[in-house]
Protein backbone atom coordinates (compact mmCIF):
# COMPACT_ATOMS: atom_id res chain seq x y z
CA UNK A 1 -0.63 21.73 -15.64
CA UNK A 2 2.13 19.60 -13.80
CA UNK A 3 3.06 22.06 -12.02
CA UNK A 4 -0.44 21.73 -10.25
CA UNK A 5 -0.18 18.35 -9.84
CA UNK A 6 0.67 16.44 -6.72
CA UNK A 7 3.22 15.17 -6.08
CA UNK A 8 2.98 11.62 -4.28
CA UNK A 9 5.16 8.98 -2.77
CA UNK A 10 3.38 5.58 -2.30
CA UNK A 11 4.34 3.18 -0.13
CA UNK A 12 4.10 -0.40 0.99
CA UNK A 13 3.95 -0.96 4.49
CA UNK A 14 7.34 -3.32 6.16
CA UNK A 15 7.13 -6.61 6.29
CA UNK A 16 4.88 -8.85 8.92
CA UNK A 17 5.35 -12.43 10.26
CA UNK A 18 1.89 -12.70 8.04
CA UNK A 19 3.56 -11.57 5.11
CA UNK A 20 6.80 -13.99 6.06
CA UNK A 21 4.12 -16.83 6.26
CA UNK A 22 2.09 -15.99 3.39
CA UNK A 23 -0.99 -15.66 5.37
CA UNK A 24 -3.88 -13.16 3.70
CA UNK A 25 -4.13 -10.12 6.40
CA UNK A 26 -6.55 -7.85 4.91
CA UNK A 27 -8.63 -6.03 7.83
CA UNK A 28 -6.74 -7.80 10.35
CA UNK A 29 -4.34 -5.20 12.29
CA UNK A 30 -1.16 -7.23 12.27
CA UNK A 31 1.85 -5.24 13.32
CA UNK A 32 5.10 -5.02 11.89
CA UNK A 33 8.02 -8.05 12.43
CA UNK A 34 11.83 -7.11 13.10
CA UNK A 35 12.50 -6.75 9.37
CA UNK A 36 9.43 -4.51 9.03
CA UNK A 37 10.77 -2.38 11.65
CA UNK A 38 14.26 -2.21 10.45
CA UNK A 39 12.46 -1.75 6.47
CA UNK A 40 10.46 1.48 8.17
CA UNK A 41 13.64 3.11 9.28
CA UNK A 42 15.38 2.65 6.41
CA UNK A 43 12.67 4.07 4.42
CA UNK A 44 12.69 7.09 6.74
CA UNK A 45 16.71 7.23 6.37
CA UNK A 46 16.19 7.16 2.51
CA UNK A 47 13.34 9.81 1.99
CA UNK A 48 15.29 12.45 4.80
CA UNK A 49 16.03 14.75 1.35
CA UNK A 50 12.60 14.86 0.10
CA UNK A 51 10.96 18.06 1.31
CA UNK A 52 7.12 16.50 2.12
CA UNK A 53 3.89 18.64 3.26
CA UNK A 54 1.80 15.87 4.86
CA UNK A 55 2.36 12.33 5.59
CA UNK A 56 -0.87 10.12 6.09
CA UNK A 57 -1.25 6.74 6.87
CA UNK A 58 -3.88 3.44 6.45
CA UNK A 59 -5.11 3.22 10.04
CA UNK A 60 -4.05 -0.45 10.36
CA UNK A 61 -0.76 -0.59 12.61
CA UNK A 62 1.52 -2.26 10.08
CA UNK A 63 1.03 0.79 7.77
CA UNK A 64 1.29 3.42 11.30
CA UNK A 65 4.39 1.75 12.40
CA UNK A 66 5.71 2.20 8.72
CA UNK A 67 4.84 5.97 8.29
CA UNK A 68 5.57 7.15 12.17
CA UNK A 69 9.45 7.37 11.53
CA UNK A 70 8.78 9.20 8.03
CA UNK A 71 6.86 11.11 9.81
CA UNK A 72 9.26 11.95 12.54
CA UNK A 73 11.99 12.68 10.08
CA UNK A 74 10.18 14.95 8.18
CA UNK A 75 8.41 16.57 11.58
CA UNK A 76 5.04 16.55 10.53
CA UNK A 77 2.02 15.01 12.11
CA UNK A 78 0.79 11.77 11.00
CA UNK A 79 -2.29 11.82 9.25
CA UNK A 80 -4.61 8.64 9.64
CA UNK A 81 -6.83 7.38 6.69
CA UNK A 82 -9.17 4.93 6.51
CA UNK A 83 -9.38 5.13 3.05
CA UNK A 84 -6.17 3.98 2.74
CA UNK A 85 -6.71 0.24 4.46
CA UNK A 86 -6.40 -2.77 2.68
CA UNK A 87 -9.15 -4.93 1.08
CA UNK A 88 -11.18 -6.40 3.22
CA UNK A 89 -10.92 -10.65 2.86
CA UNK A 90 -13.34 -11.58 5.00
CA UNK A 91 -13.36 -15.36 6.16
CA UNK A 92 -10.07 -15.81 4.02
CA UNK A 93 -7.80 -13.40 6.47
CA UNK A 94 -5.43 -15.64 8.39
CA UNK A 95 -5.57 -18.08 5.82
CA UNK A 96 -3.03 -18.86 3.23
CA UNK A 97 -3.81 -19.11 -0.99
CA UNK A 98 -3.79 -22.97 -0.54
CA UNK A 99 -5.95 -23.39 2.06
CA UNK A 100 -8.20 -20.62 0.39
CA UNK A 101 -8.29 -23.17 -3.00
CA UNK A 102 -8.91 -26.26 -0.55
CA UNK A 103 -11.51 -24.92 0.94
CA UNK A 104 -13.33 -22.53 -1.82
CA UNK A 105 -12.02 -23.38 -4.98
CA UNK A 106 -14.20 -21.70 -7.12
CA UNK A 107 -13.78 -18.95 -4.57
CA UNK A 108 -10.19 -19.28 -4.59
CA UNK A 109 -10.61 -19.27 -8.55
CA UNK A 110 -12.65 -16.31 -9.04
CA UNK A 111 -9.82 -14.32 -7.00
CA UNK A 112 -7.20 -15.94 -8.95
CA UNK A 113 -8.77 -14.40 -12.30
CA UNK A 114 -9.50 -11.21 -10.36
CA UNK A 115 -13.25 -11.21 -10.61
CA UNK A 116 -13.88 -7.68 -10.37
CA UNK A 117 -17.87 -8.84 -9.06
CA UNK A 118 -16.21 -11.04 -6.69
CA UNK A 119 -15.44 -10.68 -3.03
CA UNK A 120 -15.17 -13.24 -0.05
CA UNK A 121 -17.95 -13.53 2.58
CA UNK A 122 -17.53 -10.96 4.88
CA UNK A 123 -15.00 -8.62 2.76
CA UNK A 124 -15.06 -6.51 -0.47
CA UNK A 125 -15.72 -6.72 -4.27
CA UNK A 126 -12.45 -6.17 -5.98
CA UNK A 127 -14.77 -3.14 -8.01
CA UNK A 128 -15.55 -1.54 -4.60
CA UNK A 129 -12.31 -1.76 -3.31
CA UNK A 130 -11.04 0.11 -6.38
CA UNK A 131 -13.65 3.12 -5.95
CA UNK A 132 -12.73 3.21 -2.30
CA UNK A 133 -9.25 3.88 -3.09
CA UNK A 134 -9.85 6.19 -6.08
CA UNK A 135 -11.80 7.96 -3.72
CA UNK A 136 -9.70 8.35 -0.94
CA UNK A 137 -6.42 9.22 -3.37
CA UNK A 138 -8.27 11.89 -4.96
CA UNK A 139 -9.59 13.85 -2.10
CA UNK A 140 -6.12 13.94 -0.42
CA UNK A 141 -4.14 14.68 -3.62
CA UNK A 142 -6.93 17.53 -4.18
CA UNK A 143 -6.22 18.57 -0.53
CA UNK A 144 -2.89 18.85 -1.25
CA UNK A 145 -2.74 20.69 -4.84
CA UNK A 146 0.71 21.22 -5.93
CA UNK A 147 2.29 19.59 -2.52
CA UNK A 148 3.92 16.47 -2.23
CA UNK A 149 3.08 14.54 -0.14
CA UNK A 150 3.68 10.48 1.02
CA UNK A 151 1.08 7.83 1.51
CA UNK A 152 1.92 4.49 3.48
CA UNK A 153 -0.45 2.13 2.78
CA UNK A 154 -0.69 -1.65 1.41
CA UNK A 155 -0.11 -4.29 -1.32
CA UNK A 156 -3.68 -4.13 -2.64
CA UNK A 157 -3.88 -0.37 -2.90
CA UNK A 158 -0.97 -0.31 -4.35
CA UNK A 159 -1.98 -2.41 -7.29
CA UNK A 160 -4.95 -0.40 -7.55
CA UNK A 161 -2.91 2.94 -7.96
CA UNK A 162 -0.69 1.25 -10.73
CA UNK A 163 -3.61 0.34 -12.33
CA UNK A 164 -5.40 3.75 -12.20
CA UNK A 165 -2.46 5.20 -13.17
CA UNK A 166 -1.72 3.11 -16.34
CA UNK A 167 -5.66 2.58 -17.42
CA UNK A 168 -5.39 -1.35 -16.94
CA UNK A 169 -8.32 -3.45 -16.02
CA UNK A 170 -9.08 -4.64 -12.59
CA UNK A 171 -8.64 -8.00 -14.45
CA UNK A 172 -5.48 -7.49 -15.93
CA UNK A 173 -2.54 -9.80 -14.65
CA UNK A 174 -0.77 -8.24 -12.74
CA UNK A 175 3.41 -7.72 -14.19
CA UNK A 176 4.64 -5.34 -11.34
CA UNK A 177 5.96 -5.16 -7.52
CA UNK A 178 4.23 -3.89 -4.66
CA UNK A 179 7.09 -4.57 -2.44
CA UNK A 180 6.99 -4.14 1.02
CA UNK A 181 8.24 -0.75 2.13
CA UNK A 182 8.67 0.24 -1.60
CA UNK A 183 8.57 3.50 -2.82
CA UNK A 184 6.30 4.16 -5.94
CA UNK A 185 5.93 7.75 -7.18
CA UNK A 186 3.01 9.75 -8.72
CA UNK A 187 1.44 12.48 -10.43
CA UNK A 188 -1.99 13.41 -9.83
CA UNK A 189 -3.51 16.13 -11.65
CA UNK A 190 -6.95 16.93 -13.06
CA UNK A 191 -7.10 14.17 -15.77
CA UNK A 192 -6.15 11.45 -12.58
CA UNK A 193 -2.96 10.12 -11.77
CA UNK A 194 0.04 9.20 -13.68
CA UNK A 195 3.20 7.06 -13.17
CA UNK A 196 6.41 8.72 -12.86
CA UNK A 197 8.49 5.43 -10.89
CA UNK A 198 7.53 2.44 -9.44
CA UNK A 199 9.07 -0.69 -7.11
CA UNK A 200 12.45 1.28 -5.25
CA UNK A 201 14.04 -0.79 -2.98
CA UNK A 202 17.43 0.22 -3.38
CA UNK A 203 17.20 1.87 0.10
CA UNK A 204 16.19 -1.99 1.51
CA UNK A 205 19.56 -3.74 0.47
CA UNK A 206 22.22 -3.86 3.28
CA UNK A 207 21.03 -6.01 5.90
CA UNK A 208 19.51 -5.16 8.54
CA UNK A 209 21.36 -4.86 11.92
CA UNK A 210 21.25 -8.18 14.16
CA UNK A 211 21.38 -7.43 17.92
CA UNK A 212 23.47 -9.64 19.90
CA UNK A 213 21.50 -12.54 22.42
């Protein structure tokens, strides 16, 4: 029954100067930029009417920094998850897509078709990476029957809760947003999860606030 369900918010981490520069982060702990900031207080400002029961976050710092005003607002204790971290890249992190396909192109190619054998040296399979997150969704949602509850976390999971929650392939192309410091809602309930919105960033369009100097 829905109203069993859980109820949850999931959301991209604010922007980085790796994410500005296109650079592939992945296990790397790269904190938030200025923007990223100003996107994780905004996201805090926008959620203050939502009435949450736990707040948990990927234990990188760009997704803590992201969550720890949410969490604030809603005065509730953050809740770190593992789980919840990126893929792991390997030898690509701190690298950008073209310098990946200069260096590995058939690399670079098999994560351009999204391979779901492939991983780089030294990170995951895209197929491992989706069980880890299918894992770590469904034992919090499960913890949290008929709650609602938010989840800060990044691009990659993201696509991976889309995708679990619209039965597409890991190989599918990919048509949606995972927008940094978006807000993407979900259902999950004994038969998985289900969609319910996806890609707000209405609460991301003033500009943010320039300090003088």
């Amino acid at each position: 029954m829905i109203g069993e369900a859980t109820r949850i918010l999931a959301i991209r981490h604010g922007r980085t100067a790796w994410n500005a520069d296109g650079r592939i982060q992945g296990h790397t702990d790269i904190g938030l930029d200025a923007q990223g900031l100003w996107q994780a207080g905004q996201l805090a400002r926008a959620l203050a009417h939502e009435e949450l029961h736990a707040v948990y976050s990927s234990d990188l710092a760009r997704a803590r920094q992201t969550a720890a005003p949410l969490a604030v607002q809603q005065g509730l204790a953050l809740g770190i998850d593992p789980g919840l971290r990126e893929r792991g890249f390997g030898e690509f992190e701190g690298l950008q897509f073209a310098q990946v396909q200069q260096r590995w192109p058939e690399q670079a190619d098999a994560w351009r078709r999204r391979d779901p054998g492939f991983g780089p040296r030294g990170g995951e399979r895209l197929c491992d990476f989706g069980e880890r997150v299918a894992a770590a969704v469904r034992r919090l949602a499960r913890a949290h029957r008929g709650q609602h509850i938010a989840l800060v976390t990044h691009g990659g999971v993201l696509d991976m809760l889309y995708r679990q929650a619209t039965r597409l392939a890991l190989d599918a192309p990919r048509s949606w947003s995972v927008d940094n410091a978006s807000i993407n809602r979900l259902l999950h309930a004994d038969q998985g999860l289900m969609l319910v919105g996806w890609g707000d960033v209405g609460h991301l369009q003033a500009a943010p606030q320039r300090s003088g100097g």
